[in-house]
C-alpha atoms as a PDB file:
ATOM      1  CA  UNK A   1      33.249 -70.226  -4.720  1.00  0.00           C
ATOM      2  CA  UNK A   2      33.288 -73.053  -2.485  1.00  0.00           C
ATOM      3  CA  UNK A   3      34.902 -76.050  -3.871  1.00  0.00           C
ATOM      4  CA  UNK A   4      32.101 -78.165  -1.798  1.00  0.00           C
ATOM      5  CA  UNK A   5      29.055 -76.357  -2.124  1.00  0.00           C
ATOM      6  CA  UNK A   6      29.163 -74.402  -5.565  1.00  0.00           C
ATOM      7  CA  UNK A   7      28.197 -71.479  -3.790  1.00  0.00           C
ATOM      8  CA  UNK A   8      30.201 -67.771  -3.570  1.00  0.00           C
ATOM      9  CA  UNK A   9      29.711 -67.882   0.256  1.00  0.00           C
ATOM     10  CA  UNK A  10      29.940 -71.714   0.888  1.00  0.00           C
ATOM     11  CA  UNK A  11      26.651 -71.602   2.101  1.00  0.00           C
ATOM     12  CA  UNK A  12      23.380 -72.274   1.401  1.00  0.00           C
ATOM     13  CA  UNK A  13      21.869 -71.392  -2.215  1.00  0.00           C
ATOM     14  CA  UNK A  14      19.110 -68.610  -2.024  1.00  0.00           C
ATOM     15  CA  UNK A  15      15.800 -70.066  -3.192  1.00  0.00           C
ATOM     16  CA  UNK A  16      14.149 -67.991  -5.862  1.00  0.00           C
ATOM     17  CA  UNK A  17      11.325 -66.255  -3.699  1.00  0.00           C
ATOM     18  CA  UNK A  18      13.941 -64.815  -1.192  1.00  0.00           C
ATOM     19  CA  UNK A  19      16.397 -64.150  -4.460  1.00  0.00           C
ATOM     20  CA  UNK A  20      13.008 -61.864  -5.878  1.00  0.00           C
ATOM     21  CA  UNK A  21      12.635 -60.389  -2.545  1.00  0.00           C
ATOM     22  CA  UNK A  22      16.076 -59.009  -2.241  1.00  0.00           C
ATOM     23  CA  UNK A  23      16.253 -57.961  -5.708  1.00  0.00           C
ATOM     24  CA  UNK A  24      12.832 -55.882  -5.154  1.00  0.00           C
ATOM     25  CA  UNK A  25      14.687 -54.419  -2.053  1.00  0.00           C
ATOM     26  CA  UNK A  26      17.717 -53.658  -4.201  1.00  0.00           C
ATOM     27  CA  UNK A  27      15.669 -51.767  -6.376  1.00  0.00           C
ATOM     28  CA  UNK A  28      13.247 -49.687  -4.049  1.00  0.00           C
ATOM     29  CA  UNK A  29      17.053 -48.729  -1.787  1.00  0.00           C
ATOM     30  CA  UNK A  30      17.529 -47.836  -5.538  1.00  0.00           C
ATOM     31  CA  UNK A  31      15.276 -45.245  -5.373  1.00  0.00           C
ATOM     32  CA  UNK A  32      16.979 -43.952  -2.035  1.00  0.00           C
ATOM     33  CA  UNK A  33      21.278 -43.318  -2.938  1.00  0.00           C
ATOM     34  CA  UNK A  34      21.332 -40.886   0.815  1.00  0.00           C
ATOM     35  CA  UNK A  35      19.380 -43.574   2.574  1.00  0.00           C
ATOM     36  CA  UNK A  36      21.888 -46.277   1.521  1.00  0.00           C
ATOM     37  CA  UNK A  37      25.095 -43.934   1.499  1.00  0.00           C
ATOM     38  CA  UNK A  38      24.457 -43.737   5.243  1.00  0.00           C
ATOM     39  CA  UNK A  39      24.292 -47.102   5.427  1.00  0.00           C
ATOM     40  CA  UNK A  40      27.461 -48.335   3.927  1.00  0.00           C
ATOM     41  CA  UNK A  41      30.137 -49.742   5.626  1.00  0.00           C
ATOM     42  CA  UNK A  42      33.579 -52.028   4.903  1.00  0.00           C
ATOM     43  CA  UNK A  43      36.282 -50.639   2.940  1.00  0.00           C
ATOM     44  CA  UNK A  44      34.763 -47.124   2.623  1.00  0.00           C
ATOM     45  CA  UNK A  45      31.320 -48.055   2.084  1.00  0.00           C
ATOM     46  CA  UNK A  46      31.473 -51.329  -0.413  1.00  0.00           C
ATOM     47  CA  UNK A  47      28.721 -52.772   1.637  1.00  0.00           C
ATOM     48  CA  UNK A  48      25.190 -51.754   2.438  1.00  0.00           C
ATOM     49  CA  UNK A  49      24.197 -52.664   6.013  1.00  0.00           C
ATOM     50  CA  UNK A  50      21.629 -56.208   5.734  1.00  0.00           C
ATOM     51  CA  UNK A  51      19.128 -54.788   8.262  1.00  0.00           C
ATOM     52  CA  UNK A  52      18.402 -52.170   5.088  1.00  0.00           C
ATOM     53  CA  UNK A  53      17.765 -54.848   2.783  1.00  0.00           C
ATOM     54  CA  UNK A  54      15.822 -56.891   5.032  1.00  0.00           C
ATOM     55  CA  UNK A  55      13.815 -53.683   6.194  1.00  0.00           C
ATOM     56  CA  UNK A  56      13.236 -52.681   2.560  1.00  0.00           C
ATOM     57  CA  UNK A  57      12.366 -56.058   1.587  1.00  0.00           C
ATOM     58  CA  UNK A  58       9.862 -56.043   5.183  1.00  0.00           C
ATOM     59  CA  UNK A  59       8.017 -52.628   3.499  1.00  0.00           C
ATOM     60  CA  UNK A  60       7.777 -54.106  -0.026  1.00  0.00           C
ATOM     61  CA  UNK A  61       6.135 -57.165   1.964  1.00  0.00           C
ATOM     62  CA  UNK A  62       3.755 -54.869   3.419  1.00  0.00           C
ATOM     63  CA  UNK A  63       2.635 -53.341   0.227  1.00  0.00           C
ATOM     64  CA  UNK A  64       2.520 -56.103  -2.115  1.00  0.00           C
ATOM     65  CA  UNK A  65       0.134 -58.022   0.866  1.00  0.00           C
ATOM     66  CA  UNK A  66      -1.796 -54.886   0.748  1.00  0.00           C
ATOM     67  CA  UNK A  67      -2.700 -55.472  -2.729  1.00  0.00           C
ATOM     68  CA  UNK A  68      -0.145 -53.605  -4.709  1.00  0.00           C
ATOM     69  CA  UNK A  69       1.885 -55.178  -7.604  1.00  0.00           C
ATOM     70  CA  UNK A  70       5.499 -56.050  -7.016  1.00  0.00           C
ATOM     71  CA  UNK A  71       6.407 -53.015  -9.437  1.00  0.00           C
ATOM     72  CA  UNK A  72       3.725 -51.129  -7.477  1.00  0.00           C
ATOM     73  CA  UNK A  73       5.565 -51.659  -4.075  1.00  0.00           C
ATOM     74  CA  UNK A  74       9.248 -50.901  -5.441  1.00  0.00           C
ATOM     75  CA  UNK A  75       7.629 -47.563  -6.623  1.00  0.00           C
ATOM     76  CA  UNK A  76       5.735 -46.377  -3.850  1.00  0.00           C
ATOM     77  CA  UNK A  77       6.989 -46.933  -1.015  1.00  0.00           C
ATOM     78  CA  UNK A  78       8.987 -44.498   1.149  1.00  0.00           C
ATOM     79  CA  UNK A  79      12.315 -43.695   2.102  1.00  0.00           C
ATOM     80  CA  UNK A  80      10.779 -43.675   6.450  1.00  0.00           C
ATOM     81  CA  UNK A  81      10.045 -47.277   5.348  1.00  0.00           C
ATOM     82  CA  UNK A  82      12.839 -48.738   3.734  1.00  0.00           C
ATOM     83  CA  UNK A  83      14.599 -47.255   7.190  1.00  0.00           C
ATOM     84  CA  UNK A  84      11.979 -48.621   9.334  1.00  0.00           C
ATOM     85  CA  UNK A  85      10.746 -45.357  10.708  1.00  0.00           C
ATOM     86  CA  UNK A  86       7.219 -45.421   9.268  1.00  0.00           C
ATOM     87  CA  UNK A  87       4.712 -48.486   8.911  1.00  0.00           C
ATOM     88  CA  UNK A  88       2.305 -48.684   6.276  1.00  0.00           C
ATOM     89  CA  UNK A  89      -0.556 -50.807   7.166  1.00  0.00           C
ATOM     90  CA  UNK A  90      -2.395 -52.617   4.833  1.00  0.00           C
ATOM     91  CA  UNK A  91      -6.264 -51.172   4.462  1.00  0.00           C
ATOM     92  CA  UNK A  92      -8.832 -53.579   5.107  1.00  0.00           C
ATOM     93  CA  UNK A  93     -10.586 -55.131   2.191  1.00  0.00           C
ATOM     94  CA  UNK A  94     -13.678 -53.269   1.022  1.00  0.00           C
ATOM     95  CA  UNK A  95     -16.207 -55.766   3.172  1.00  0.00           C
ATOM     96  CA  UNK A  96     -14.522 -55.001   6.610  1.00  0.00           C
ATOM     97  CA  UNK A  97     -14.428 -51.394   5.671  1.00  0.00           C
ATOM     98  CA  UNK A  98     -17.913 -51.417   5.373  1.00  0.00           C
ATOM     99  CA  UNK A  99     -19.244 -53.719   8.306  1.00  0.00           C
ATOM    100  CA  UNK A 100     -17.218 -51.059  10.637  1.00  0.00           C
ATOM    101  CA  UNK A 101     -19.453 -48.294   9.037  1.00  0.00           C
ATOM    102  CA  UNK A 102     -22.520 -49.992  10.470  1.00  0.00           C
ATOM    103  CA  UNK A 103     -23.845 -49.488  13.859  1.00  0.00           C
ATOM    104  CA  UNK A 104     -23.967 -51.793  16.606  1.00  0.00           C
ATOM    105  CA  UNK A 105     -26.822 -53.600  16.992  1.00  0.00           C
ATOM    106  CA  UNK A 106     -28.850 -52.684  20.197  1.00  0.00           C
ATOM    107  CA  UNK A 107     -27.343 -54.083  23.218  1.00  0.00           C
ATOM    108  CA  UNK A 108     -29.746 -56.283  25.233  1.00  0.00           C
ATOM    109  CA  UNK A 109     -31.375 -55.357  28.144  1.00  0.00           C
ATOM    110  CA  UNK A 110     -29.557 -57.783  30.410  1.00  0.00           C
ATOM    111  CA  UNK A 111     -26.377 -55.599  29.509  1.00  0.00           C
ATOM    112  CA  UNK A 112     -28.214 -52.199  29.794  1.00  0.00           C
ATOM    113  CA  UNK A 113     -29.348 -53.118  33.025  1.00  0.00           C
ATOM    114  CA  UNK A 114     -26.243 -54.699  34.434  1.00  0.00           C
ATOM    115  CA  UNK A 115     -24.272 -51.238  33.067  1.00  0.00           C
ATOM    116  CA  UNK A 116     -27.274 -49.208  35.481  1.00  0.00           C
ATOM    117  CA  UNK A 117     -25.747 -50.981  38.333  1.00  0.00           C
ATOM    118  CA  UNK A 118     -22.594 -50.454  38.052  1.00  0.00           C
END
C-alpha cells in the first residue's frame, strides 16, 4: 500500500458503484474460463486484460438498463458480449412498442400533392 494514500495502487479509492460494477463483471467473465484464458497476460497469464472487464461490465450495463436484475445480467448475458462481438439492445418499453404498431396517420394533401410533383 501506499504510505500516502492508503491505497494498494497509490491511487485513487474505487467508489462503491464502480467497485459493484467490476465485481458483476468478475462474475459474468466467471461464467466464461476460455474467454478469459485468452485474455491473460503478465507472468503467464496472472492478469486478465482491463478492456474484458470494462467490456463485460459495458454488457451487464446494457442488460441491467434493459430492465434485468443485476443477478439477471451476470446470468444471461453472452460470452460475444463480454468480448464485445455482439450488442444486445435494450427493447423498448411496452408503450413505444405499441405506438410503432399503429399506422401513420394520413398524410395531408399539401404533402400528397407536393410528392405528385416530384
Amino acid at each position: 500500500m501506499s504510505p500516502t494514500s492508503g491505497t494498494p495502487s497509490g491511487g485513487e479509492p474505487i467508489d462503491r458503484t464502480a467497485g459493484e460494477a467490476i465485481r458483476l463483471a468478475h462474475r459474468a467473465l466467471d461464467r466464461f474460463p476460455e474467454v478469459v484464458r485468452r485474455h491473460k497476460f503478465v507472468a503467464g497469464g496472472a492478469v486478465i486484460s482491463s478492456s474484458l472487464i470494462a467490456l463485460a461490465g459495458v454488457a451487464i450495463t446494457r442488460r441491467i438498463r434493459a430492465g434485468q436484475t443485476p443477478e439477471e445480467a451476470v446470468a444471461n448475458v453472452t460470452a460475444e458480449e463480454v468480448q464485445g462481438l455482439r450488442v444486445i439492445e435494450p427493447e423498448p418499453p411496452a408503450e413505444s412498442a405499441e405506438a410503432a404498431e399503429q399506422p401513420d396517420e394520413p398524410e395531408s394533401d399539401g404533402a400528397e400533392a407536393k410528392r405528385q410533383l416530384a
